[in-house]
N, C-alpha and C. Protein backbone atom coordinates (compact mmCIF):
# COMPACT_ATOMS: atom_id res chain seq x y z
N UNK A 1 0.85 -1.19 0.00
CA UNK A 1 0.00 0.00 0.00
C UNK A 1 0.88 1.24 0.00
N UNK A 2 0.66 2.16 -0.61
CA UNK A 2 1.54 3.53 -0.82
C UNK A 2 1.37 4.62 -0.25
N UNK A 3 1.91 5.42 -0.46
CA UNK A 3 1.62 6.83 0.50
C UNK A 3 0.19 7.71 0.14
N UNK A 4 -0.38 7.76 1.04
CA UNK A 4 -1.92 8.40 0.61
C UNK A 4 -2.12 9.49 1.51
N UNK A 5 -2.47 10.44 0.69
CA UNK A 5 -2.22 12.07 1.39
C UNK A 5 -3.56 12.55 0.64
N UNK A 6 -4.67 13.34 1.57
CA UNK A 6 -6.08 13.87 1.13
C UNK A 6 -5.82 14.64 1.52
N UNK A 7 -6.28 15.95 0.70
CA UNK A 7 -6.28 17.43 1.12
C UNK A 7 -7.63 17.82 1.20
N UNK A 8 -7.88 18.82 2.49
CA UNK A 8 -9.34 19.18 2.62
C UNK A 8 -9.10 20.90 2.92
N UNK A 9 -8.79 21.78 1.80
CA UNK A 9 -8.75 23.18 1.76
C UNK A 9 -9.96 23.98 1.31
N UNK A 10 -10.15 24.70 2.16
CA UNK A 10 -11.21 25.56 2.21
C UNK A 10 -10.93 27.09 2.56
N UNK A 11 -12.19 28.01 2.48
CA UNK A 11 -11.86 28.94 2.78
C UNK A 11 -13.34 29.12 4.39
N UNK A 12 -13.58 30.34 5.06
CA UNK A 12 -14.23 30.92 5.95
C UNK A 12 -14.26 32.12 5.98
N UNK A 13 -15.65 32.30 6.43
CA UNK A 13 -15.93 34.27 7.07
C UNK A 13 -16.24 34.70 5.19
N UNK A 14 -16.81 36.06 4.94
CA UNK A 14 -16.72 36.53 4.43
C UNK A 14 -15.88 37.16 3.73
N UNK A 15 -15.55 37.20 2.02
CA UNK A 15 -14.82 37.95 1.36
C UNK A 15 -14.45 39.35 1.62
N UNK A 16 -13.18 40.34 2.52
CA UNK A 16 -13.53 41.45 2.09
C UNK A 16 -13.58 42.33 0.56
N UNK A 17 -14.17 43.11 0.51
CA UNK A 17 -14.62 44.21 -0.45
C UNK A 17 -12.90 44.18 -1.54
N UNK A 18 -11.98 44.40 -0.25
CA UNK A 18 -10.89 44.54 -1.07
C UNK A 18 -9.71 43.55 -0.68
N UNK A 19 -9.93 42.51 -1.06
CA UNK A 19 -9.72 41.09 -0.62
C UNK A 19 -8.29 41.43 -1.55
N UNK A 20 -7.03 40.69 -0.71
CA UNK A 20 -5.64 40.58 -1.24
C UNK A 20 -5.66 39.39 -2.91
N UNK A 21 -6.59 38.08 -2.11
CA UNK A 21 -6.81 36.89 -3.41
C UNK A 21 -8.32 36.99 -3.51
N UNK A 22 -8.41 37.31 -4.99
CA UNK A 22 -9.77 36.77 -5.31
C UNK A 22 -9.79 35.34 -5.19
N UNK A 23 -11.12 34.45 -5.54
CA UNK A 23 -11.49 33.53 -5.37
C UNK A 23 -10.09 32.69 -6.99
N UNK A 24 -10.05 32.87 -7.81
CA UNK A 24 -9.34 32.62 -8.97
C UNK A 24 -7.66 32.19 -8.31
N UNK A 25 -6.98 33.35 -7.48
CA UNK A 25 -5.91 33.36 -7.22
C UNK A 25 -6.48 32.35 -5.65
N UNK A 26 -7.16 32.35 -4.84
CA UNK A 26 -7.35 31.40 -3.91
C UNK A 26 -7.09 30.22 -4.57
N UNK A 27 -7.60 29.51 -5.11
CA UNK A 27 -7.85 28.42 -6.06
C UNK A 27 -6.00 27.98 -6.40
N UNK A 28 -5.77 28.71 -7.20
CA UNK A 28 -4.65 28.87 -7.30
C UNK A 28 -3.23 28.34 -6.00
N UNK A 29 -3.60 29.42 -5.08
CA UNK A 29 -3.37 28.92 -3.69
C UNK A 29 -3.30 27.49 -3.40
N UNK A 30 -4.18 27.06 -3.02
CA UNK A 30 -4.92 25.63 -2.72
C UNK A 30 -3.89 24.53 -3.75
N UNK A 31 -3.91 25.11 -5.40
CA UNK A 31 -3.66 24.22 -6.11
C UNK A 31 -1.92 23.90 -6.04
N UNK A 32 -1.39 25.18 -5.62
CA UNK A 32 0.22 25.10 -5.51
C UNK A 32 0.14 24.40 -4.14
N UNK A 33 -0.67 24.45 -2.58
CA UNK A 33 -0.46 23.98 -1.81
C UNK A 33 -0.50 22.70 -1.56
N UNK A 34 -1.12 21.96 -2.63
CA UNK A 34 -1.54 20.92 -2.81
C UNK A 34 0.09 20.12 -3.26
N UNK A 35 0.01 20.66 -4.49
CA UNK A 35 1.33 20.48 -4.67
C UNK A 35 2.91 20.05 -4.21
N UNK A 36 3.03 21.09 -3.02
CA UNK A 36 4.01 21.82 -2.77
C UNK A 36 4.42 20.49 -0.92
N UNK A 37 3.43 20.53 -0.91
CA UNK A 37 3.18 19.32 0.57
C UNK A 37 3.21 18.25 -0.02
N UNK A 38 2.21 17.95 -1.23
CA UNK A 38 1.94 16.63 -1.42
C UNK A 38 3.46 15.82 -1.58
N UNK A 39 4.21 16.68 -2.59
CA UNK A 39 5.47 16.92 -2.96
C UNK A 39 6.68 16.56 -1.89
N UNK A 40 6.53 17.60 -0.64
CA UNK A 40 7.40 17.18 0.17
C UNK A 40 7.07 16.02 0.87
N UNK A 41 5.98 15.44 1.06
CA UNK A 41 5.69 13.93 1.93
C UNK A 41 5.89 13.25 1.15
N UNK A 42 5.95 13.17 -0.38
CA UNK A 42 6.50 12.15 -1.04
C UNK A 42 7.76 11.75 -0.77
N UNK A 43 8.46 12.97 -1.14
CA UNK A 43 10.53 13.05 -0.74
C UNK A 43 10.56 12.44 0.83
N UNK A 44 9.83 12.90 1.36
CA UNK A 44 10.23 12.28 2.88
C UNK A 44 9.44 10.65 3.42
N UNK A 45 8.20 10.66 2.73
CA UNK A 45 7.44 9.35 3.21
C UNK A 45 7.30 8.11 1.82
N UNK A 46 7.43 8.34 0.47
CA UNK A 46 7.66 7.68 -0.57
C UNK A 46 7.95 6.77 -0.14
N UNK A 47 9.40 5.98 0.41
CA UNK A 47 9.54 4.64 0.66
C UNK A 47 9.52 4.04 1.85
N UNK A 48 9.03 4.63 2.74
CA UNK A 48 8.87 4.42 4.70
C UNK A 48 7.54 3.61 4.86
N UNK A 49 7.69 2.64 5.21
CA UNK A 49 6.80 1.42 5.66
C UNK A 49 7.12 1.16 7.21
N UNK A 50 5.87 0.68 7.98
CA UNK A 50 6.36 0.10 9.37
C UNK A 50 6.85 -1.12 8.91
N UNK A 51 7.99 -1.24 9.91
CA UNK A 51 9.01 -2.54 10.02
C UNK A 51 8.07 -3.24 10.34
N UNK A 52 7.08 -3.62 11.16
CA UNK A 52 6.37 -4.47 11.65
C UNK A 52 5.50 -5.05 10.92
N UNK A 53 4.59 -4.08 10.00
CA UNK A 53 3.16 -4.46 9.55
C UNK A 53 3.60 -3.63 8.04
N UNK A 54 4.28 -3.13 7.83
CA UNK A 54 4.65 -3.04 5.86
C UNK A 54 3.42 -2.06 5.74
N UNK A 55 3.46 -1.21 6.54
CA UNK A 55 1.99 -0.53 6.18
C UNK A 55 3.04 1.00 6.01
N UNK A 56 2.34 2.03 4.99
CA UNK A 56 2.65 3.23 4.70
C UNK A 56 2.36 4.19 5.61
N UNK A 57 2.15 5.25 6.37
CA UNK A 57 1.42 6.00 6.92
C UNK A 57 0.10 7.21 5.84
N UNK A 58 -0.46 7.29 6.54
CA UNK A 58 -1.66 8.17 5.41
C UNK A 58 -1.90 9.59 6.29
N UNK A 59 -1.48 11.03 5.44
CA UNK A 59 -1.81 11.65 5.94
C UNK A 59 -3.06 12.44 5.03
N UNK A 60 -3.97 13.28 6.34
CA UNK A 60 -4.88 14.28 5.71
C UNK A 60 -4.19 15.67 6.07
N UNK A 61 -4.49 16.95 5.38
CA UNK A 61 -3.67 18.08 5.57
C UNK A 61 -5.32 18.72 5.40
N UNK A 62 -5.26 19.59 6.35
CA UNK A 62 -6.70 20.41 6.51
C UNK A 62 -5.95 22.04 6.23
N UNK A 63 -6.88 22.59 5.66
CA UNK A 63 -6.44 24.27 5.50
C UNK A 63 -7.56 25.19 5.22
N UNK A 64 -7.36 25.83 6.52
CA UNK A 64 -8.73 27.23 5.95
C UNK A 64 -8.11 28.51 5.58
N UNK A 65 -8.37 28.62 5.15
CA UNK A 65 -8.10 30.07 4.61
C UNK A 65 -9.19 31.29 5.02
N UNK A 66 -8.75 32.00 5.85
CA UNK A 66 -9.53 33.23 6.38
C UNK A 66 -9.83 34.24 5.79
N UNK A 67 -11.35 34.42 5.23
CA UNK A 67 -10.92 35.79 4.45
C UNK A 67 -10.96 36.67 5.37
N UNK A 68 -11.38 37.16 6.11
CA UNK A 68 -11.34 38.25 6.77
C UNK A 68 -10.00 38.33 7.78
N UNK A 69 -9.19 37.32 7.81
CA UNK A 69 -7.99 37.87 8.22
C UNK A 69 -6.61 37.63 7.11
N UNK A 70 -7.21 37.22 6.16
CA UNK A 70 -6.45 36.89 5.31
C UNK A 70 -5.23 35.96 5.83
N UNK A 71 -5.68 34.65 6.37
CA UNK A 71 -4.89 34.24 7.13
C UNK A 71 -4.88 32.50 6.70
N UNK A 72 -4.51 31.64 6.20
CA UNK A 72 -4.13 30.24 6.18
C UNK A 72 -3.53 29.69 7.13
N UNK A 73 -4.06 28.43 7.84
CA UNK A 73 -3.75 27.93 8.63
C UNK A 73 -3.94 26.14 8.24
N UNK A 74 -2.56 25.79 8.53
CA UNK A 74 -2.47 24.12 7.69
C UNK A 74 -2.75 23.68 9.19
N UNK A 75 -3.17 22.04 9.49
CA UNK A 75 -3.18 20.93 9.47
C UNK A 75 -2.95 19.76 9.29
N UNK A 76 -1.58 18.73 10.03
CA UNK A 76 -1.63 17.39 9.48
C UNK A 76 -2.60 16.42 10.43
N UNK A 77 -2.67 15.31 9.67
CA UNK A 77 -3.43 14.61 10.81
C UNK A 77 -2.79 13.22 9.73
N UNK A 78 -2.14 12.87 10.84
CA UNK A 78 -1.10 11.22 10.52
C UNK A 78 -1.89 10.22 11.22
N UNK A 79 -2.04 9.20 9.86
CA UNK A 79 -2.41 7.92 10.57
C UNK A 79 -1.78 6.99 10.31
N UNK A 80 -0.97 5.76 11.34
CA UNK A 80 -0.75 4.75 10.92
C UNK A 80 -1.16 3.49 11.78
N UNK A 81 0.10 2.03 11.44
CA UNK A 81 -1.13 1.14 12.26
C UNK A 81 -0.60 1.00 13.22
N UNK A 82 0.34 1.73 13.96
CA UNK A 82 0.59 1.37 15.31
C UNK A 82 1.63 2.47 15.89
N UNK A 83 1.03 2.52 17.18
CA UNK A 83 2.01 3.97 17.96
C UNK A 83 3.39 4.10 17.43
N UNK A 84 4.22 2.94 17.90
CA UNK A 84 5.74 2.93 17.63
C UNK A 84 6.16 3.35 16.26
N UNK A 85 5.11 2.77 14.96
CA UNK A 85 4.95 3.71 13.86
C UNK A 85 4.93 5.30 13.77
N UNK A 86 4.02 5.63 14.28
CA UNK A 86 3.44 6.67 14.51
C UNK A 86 4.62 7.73 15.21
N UNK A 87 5.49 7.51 16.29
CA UNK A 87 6.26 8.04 16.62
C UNK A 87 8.22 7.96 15.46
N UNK A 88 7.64 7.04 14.89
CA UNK A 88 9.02 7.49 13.90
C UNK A 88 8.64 8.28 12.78
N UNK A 89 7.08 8.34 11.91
CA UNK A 89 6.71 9.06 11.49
C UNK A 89 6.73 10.47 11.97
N UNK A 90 6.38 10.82 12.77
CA UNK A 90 6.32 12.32 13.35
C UNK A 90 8.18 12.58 13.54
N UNK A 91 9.09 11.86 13.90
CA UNK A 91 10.31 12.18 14.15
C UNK A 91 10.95 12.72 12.51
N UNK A 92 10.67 11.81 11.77
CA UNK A 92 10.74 12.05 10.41
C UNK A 92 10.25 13.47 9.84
N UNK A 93 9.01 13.52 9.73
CA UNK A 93 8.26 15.05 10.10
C UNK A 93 8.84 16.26 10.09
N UNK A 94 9.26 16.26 11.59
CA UNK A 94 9.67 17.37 12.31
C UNK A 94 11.21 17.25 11.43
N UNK A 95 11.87 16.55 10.59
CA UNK A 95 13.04 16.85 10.86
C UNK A 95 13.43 17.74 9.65
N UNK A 96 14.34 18.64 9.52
CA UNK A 96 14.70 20.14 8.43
C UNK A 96 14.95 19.25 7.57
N UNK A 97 14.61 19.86 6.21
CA UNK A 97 14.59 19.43 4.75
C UNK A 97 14.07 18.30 4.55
C-alpha cells in the first residue's frame, strides 16, 4: 500500500470588499499547496513502511483560509497502524529538509 495524502482546503468568514486573493488566485493557492506538501511527503514518506506491519502512513492536511484575516492555517493529521509507527513518522516530520 503507498503513501496516501487527502487534502481538505477551504476557505471561511466573508470575502472582504478589497480582498488581497480573489477567489481565482485562492484556487490557485490551494492548487500550488496541494502540490508543494503533497510533494514534500513524497521526498520524505515515498519509501517508509512500518518494520512491523509493511503498512505506509496516510496523511490528511486540513487548511482554511480566512478571508477576513487573510490568514491560512495548515493541518496534518497522521495515521498509521501502530504507535511505535506513529512516533518514527512524526520524528521524520519534524526533521529540516
Amino acid at each position: 500500500m503507498g503513501l496516501k495524502i487527502d487534502f481538505d482546503l477551504r476557505t471561511r468568514g466573508e470575502e472582504l470588499p478589497d480582498a488581497f486573493l480573489d477567489p481565482y488566485e485562492l484556487e490557485l493557492m490551494f492548487d500550488n499547496t496541494r502540490r508543494s506538501l503533497g510533494a514534500a511527503l513524497e521526498r520524505k514518506f515515498g519509501a517508509v513502511v512500518c518494520a512491523e506491519h509493511a503498512q505506509a502512513p496516510s496523511f490528511t492536511i486540513s487548511g482554511v483560509y480566512d478571508n477576513e484575516n487573510e490568514e491560512m492555517d495548515i493541518r496534518y493529521h497522521v495515521d498509521t497502524c501502530c504507535q511505535h509507527f506513529l512516533l518514527r513518522v512524526m520524528q521524520i516530520l519534524n526533521q529540516r529538509a
